[in-house]
N, C-alpha and C. Protein backbone atom coordinates (compact mmCIF):
# COMPACT_ATOMS: atom_id res chain seq x y z
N UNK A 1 -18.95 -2.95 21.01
CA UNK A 1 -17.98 -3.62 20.17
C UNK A 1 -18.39 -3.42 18.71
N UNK A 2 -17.33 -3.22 17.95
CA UNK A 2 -17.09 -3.00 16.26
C UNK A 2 -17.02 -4.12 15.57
N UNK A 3 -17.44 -5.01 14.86
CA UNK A 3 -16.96 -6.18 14.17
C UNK A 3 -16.96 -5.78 12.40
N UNK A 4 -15.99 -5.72 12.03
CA UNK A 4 -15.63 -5.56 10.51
C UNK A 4 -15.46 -6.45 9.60
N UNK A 5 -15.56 -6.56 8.69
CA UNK A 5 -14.96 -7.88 7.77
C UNK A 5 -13.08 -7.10 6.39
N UNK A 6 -12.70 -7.28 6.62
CA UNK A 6 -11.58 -6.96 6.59
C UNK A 6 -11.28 -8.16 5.09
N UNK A 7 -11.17 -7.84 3.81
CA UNK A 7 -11.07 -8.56 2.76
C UNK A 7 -9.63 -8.24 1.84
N UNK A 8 -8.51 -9.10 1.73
CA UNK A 8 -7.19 -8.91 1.24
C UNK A 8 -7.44 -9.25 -0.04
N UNK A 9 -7.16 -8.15 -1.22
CA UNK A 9 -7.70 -8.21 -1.94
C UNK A 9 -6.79 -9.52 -2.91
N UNK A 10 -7.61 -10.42 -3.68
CA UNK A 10 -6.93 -11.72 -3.77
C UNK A 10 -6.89 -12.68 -2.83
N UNK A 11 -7.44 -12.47 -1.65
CA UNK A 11 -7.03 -13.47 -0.83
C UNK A 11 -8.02 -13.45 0.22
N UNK A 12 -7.93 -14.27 1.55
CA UNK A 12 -8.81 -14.28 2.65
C UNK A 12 -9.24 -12.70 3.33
N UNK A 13 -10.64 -13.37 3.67
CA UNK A 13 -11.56 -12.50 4.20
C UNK A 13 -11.43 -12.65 5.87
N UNK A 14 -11.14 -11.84 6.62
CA UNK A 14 -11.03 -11.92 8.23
C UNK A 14 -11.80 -11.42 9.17
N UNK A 15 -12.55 -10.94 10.08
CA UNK A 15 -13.20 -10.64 10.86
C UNK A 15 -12.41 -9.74 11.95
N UNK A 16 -12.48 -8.37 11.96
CA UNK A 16 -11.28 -7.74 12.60
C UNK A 16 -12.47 -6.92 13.92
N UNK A 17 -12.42 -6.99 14.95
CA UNK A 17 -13.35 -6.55 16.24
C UNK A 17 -12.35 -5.30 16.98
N UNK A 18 -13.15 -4.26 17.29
CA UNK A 18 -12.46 -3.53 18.48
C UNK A 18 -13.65 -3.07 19.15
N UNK A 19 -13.30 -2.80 20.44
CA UNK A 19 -13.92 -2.49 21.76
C UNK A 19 -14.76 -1.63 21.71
N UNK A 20 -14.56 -0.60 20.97
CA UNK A 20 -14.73 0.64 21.11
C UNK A 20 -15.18 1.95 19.49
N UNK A 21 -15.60 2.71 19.61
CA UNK A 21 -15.37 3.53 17.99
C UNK A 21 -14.06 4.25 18.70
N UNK A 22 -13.86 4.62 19.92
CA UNK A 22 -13.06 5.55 20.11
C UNK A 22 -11.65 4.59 20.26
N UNK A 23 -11.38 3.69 19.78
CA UNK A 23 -10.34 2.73 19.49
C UNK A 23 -9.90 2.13 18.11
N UNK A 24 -11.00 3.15 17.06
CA UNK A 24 -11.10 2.97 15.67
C UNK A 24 -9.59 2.72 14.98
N UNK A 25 -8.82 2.92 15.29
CA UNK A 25 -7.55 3.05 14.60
C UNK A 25 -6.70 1.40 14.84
N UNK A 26 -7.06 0.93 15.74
CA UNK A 26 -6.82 -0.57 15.55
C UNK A 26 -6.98 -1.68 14.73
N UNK A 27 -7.98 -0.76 13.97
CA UNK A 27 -8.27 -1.76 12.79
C UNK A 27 -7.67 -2.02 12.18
N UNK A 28 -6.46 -0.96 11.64
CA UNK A 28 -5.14 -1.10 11.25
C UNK A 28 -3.97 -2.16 11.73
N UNK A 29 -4.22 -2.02 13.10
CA UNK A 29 -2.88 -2.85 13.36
C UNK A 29 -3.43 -4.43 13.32
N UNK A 30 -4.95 -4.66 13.65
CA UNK A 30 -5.70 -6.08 13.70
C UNK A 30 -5.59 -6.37 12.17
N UNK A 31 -6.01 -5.65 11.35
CA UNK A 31 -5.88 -5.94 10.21
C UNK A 31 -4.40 -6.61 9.64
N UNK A 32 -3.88 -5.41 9.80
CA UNK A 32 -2.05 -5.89 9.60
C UNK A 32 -1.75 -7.32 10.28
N UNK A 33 -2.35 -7.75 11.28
CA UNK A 33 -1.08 -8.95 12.25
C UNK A 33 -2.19 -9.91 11.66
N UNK A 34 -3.35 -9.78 11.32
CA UNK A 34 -4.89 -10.87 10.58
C UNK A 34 -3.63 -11.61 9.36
N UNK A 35 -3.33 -10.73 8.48
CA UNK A 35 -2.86 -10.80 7.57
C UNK A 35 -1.43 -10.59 7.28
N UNK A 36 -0.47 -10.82 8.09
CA UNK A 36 0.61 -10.76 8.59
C UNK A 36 1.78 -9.53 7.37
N UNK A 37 1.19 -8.68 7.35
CA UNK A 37 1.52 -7.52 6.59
C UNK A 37 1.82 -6.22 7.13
N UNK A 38 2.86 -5.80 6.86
CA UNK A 38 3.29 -4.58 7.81
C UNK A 38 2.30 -3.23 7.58
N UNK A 39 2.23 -2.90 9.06
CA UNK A 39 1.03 -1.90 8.59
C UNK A 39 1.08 -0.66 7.86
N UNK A 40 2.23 -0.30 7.58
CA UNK A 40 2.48 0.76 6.33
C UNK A 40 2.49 0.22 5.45
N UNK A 41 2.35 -1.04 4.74
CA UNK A 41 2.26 -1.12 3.44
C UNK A 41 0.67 -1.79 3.26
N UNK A 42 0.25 -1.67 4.27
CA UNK A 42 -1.50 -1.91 4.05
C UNK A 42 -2.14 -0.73 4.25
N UNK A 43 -3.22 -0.64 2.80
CA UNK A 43 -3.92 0.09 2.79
C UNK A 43 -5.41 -0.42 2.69
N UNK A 44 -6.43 0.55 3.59
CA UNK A 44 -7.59 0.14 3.79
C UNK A 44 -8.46 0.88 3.13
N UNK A 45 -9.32 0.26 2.15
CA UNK A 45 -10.25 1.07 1.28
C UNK A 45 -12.36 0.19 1.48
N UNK A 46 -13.00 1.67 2.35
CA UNK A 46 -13.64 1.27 1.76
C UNK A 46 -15.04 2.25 0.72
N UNK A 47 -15.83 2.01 0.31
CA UNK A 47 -16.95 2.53 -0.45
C UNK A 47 -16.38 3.42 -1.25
N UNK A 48 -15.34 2.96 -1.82
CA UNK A 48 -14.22 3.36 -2.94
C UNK A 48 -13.10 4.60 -2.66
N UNK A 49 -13.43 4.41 -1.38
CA UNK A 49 -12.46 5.87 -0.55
C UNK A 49 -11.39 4.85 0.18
N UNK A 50 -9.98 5.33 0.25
CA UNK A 50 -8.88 5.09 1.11
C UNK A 50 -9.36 5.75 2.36
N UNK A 51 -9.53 4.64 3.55
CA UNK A 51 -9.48 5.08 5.15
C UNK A 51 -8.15 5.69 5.75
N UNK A 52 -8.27 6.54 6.39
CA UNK A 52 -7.28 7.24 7.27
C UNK A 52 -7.76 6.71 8.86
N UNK A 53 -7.41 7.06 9.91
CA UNK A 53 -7.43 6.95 10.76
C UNK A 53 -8.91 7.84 11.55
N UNK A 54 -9.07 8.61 10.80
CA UNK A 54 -10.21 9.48 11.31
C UNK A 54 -11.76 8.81 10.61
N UNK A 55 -11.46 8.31 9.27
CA UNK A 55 -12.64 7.75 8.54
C UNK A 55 -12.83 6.51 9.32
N UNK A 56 -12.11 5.93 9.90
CA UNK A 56 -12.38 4.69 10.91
C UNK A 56 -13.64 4.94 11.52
N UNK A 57 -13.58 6.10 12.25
CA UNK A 57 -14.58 6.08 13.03
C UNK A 57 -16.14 6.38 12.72
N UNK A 58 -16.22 6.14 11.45
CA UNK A 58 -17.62 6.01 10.41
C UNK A 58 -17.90 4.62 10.35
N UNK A 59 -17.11 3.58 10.24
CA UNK A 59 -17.70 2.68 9.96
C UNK A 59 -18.80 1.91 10.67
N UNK A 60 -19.33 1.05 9.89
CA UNK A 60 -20.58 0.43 10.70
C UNK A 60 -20.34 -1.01 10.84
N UNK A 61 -21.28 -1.54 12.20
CA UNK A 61 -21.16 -2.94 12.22
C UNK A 61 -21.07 -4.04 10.77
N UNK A 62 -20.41 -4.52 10.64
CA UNK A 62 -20.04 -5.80 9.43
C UNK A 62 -20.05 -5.37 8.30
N UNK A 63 -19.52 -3.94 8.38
CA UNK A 63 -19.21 -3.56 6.79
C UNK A 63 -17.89 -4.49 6.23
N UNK A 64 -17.38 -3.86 4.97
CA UNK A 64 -16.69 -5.10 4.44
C UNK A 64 -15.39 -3.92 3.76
N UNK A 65 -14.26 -3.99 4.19
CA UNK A 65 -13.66 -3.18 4.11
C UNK A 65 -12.49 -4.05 2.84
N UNK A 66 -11.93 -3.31 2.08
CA UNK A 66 -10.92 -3.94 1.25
C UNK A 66 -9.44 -4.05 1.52
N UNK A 67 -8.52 -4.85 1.54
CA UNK A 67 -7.39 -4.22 2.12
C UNK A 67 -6.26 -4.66 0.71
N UNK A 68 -5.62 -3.69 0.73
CA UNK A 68 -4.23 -3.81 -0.48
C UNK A 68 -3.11 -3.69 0.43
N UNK A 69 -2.17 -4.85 -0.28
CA UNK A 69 -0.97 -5.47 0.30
C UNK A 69 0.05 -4.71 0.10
N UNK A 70 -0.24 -3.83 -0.89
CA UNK A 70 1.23 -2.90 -1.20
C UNK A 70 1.03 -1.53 -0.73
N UNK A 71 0.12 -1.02 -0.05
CA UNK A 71 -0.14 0.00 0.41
C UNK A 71 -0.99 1.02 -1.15
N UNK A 72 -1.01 0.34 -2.31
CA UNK A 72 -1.88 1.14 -3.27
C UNK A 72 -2.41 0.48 -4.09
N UNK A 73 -3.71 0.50 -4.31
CA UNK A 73 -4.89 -0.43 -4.97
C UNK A 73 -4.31 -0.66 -6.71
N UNK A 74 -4.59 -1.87 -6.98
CA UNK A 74 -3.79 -1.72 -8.37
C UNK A 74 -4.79 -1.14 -9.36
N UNK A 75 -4.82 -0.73 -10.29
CA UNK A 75 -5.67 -0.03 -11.44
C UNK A 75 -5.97 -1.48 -11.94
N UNK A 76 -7.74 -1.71 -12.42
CA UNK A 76 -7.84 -2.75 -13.23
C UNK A 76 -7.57 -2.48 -15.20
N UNK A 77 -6.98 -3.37 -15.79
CA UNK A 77 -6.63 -2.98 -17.28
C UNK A 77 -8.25 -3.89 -17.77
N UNK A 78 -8.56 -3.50 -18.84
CA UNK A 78 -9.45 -3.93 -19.67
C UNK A 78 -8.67 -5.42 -21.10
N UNK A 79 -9.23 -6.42 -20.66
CA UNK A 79 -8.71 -6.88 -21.70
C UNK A 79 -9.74 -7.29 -22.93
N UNK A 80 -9.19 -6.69 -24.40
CA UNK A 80 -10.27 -7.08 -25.01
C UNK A 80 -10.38 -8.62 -25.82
């Protein structure tokens, strides 16, 4: 078993589990229904890279993955 921490960015942190690495792509849909967000407009970023479906299967126990609600991370502005 996989246990992830799954973090909406702005908002709650969730605990997303699958069975398997070779079931990696669920993280997506656990993620999505965690956070009741359709899963095309969630995007999963972590160690400053956007996950695909294939980078899933890198991750490690209780890493901490980021998730954006609009499907694209917003740029931070500098305020002076």
């Amino acid at each position: 078993m996989l246990t992830v921490q799954v973090q909406l960015v702005g908002g709650d942190k969730k605990l997303v589990s699958i069975d398997s690495k070779d079931q990696a792509a669920e993280i997506f849909v656990k993620a999505s229904a965690a956070f009741r967000i359709p899963e095309p407009d969630l995007q999963l970023v972590s160690g400053g890279r956007v996950l695909d479906r294939q980078d899933v299967l890198h991750l490690q126990e209780g890493e901490v993955i980021l998730a954006f609600p609009n499907g694209k991370p917003q740029a931070r502005t500098r305020r002076d």
